[in-house]
Protein backbone atom coordinates (compact mmCIF):
# COMPACT_ATOMS: atom_id res chain seq x y z
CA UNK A 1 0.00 0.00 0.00
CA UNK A 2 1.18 3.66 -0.76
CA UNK A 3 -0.36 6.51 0.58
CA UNK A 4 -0.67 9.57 -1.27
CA UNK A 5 0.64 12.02 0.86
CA UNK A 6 3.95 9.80 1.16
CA UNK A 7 3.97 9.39 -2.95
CA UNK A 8 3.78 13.20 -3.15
CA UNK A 9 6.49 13.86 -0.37
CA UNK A 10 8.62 11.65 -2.70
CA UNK A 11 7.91 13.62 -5.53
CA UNK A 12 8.75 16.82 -4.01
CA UNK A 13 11.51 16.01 -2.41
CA UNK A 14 13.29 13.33 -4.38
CA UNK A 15 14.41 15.56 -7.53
CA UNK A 16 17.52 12.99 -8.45
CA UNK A 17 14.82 10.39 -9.07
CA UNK A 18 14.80 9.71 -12.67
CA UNK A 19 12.38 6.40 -12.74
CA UNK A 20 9.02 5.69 -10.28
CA UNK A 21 7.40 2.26 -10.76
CA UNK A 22 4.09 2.30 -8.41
CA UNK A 23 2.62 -0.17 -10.64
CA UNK A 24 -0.02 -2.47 -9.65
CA UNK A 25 0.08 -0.53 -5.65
CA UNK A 26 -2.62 0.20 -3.90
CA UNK A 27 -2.88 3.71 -3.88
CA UNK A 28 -4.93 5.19 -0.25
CA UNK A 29 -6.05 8.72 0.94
CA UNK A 30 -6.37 9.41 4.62
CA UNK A 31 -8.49 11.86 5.71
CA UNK A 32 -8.90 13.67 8.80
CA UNK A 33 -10.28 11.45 11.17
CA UNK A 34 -13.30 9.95 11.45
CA UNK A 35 -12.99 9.01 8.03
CA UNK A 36 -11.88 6.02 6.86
CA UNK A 37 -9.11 5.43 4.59
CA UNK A 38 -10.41 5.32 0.69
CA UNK A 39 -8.81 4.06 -2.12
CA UNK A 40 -7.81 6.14 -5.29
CA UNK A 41 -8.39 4.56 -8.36
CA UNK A 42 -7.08 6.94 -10.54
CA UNK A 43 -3.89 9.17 -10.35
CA UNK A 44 -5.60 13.20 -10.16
CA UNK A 45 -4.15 15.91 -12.03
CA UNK A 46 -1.50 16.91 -8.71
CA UNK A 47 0.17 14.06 -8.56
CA UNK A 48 0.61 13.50 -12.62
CA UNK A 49 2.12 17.49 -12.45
CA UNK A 50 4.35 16.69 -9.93
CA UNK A 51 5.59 13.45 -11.65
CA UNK A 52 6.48 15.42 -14.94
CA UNK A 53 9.75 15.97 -14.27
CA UNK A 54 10.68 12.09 -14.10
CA UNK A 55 11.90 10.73 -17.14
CA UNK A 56 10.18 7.39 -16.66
CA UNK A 57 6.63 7.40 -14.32
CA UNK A 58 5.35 3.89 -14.31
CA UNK A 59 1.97 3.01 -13.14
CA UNK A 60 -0.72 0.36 -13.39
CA UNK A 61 -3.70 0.28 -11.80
CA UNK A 62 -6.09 -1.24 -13.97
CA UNK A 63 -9.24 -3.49 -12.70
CA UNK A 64 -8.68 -5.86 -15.17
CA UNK A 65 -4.43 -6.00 -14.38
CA UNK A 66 -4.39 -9.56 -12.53
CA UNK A 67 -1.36 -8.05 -10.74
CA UNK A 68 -3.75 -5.02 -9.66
CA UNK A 69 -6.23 -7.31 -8.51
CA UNK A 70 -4.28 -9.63 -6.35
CA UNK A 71 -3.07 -6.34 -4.71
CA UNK A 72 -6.65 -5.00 -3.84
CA UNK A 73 -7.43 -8.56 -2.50
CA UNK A 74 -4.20 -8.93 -0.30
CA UNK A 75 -5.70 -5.22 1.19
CA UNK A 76 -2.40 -3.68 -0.29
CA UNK A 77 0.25 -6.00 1.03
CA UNK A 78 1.07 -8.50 -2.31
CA UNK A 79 2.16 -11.60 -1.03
CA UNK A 80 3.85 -12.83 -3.85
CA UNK A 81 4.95 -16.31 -2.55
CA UNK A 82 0.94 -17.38 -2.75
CA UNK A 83 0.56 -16.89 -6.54
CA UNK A 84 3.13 -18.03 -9.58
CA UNK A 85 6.30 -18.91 -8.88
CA UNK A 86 8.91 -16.06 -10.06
CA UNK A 87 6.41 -13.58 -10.74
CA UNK A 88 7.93 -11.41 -7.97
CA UNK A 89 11.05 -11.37 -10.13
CA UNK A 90 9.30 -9.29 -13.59
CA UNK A 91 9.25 -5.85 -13.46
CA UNK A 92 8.32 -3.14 -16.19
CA UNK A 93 11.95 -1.72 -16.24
CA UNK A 94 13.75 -3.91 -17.52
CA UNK A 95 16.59 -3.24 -15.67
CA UNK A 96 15.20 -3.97 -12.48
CA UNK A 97 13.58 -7.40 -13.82
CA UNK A 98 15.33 -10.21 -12.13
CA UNK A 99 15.71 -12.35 -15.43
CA UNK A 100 19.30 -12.95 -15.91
CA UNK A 101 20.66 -16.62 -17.69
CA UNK A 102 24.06 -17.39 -16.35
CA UNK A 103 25.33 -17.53 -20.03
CA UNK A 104 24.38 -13.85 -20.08
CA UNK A 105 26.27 -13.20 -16.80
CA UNK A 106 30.32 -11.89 -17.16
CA UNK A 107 32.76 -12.66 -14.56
CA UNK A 108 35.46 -10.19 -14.16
C-alpha cells in the first residue's frame, strides 16, 4: 500500500529520481479522522504534475491488471509467494527485472 501524501512527499523532495514504478500498488487517501481510509483509483491531475519531471513514471492500476487485482485482494500487502512462482522477479523496467541466464552473466 502507498499513501498519497507519502507518494507526493517523494515527488517533491526526491528531484535525483529519474524512474518511479508504483505499478499495480494500492494507492490510499487518509483523511482527517473519522474518516476512513479510501482508495484512489485513478492518479488526479496533482500528482501527474508533480511526476512530470521524471523521465520514466510507471503506473498500473487497472481493474482488469491480474497483478492489480491480487493487490486490492491482499488489502495492499502483495504476497507474492501465494501466486506463480517467479512472478515477484518481472518488473516493467527492464533493468530492475530479475531475469538474468548465467550464459548472459560476465565474470570479471
Amino acid at each position: 500500500m502507498l499513501y498519497k501524501d507519502t507518494l507526493i512527499f517523494i515527488l517533491d523532495n526526491l528531484r535525483c529520481l529519474e524512474v518511479l514504478n508504483i505499478s499495480h500498488c494500492l494507492l490510499a487517501e487518509v483523511p482527517p479522522p473519522p474518516a476512513p481510509r479510501r482508495v484512489v483509483r485513478q492518479l488526479d491531475k496533482t500528482i501527474l504534475e508533480k511526476a512530470s519531471w521524471l523521465r520514466k513514471f510507471l503506473t498500473c492500476m487497472r481493474d482488469t491488471c491480474i497483478m492489480c487485482q491480487r493487490t486490492r485482494n491482499d488489502e495492499g500487502l502483495m504476497r507474492r509467494y501465494k501466486y506463480d512462482e517467479g512472478l515477484w522477479k518481472e518488473d516493467e523496467v527492464r533493468s530492475l527485472a530479475l531475469r538474468f541466464e548465467l550464459s548472459k552473466i560476465k565474470f570479471l
